[in-house]
Protein backbone atom coordinates (compact mmCIF):
# COMPACT_ATOMS: atom_id res chain seq x y z
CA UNK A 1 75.50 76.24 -108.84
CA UNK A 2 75.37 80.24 -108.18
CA UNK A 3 74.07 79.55 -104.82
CA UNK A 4 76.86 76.98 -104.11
CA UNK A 5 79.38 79.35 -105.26
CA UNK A 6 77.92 82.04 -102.79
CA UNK A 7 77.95 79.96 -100.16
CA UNK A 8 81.68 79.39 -100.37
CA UNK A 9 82.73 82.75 -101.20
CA UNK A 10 80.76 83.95 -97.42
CA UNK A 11 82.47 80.91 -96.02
CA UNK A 12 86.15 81.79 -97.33
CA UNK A 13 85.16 85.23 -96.27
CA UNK A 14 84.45 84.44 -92.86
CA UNK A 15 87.80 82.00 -92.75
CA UNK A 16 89.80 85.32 -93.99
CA UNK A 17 88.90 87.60 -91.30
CA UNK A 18 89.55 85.01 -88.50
CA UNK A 19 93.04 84.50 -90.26
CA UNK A 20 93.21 87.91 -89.70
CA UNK A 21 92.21 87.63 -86.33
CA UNK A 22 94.71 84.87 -86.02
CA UNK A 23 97.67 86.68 -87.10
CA UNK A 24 96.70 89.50 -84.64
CA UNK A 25 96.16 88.11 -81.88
CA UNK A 26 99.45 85.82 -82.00
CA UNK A 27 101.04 89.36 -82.84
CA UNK A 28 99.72 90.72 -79.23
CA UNK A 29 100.49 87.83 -77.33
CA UNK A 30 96.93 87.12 -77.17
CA UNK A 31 96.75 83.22 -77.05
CA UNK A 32 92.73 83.26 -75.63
CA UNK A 33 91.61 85.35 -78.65
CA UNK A 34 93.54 82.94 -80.71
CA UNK A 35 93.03 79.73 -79.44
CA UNK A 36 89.32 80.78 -79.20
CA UNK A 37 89.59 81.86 -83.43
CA UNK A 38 91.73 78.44 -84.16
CA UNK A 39 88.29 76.54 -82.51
CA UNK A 40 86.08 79.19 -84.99
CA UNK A 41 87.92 78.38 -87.80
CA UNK A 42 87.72 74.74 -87.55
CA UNK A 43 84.07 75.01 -87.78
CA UNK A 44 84.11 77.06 -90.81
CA UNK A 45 86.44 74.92 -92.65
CA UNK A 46 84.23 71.81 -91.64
CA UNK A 47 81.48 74.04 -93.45
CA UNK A 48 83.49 74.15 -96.66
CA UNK A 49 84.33 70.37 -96.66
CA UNK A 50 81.46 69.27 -98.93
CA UNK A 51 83.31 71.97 -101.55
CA UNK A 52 86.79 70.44 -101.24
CA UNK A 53 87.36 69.72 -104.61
CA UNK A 54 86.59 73.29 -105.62
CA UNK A 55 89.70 75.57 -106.88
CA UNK A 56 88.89 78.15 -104.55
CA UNK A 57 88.27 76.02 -101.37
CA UNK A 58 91.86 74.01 -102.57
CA UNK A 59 93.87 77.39 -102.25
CA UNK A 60 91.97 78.50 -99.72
CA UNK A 61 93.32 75.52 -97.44
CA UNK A 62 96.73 75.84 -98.96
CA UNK A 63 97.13 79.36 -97.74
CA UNK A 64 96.15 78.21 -94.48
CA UNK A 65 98.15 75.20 -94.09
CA UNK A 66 101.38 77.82 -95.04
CA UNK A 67 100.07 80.33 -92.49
CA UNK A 68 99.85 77.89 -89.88
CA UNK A 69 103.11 76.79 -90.50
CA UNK A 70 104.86 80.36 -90.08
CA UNK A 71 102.56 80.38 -86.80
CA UNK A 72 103.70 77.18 -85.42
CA UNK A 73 107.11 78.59 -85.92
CA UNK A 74 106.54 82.13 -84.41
CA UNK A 75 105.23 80.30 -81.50
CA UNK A 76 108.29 78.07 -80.83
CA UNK A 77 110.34 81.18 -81.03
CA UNK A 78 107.86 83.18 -78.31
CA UNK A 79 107.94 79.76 -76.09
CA UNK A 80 111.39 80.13 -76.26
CA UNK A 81 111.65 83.54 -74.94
CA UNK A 82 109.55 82.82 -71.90
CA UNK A 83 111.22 79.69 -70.88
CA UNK A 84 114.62 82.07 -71.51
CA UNK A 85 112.63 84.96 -69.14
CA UNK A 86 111.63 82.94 -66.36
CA UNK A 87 115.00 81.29 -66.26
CA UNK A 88 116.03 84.96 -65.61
CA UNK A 89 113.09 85.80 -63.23
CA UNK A 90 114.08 82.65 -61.32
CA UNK A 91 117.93 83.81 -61.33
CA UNK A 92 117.06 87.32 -60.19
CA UNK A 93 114.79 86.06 -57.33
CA UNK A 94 117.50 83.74 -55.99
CA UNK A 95 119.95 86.98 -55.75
CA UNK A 96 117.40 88.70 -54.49
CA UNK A 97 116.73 86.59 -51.41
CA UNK A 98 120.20 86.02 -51.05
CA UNK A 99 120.68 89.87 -50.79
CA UNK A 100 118.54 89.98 -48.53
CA UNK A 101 119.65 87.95 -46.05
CA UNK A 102 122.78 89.51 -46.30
CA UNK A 103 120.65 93.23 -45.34
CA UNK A 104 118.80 91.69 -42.76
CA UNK A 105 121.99 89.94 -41.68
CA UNK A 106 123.87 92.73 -41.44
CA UNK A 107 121.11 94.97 -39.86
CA UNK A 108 120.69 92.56 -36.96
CA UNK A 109 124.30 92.50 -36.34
CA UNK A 110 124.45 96.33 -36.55
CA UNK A 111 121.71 96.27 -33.80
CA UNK A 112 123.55 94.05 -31.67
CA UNK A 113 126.73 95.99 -31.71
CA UNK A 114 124.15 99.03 -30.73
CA UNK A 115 122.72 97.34 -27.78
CA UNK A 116 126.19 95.92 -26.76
């Protein structure tokens, strides 16, 4: 039983730092790091399955399943933003090329005149 209880305190352990991992790297923009912790994690928590119907495991997951939630949402809101910038990016390069072809419009016309 000692042994059993050691084994899921490492376990919750190891699931705490990649939360903390998780929350950083979604912090930094850093969706490799955290897609690459999400895939770590899974395998930890398939660890602690045979201790489900421990206390500790039960708010272990609970925690999680709340974190993930406030994650999901702080994603949505960051996938919002870049759809938002390159709408922008996109509406910047149009004026962009359209100003210039007006330069290069008017510089050929100014070279004509010169020549002329």
């Amino acid at each position: 039983m000692n042994t059993q209880k050691t084994v899921i305190e490492e376990l919750i352990s190891k699931i705490n730092k990649k939360e903390n991992t998780l929350d950083d790297s979604l912090e930094n923009d850093n969706f490799e790091i955290f897609s690459k912790t999400l895939e770590e994690r899974l395998e930890l928590l398939k660890q602690l399955e045979p201790f489900k119907n421990e206390l500790a495991v039960k708010n272990v997951l609970e925690k999680i399943l709340k974190k993930d939630s406030e994650r999901s949402k702080s994603i949505e809101e960051k996938m919002k933003k870049i759809k938002g910038d390159q709408f922008n990016v996109q509406v910047s390069k149009k004026a962009m090329k359209k100003g210039y072809l007006k330069i290069e419009e008017s510089l050929s016309r100014h070279k004509i005149n010169r020549s002329g």
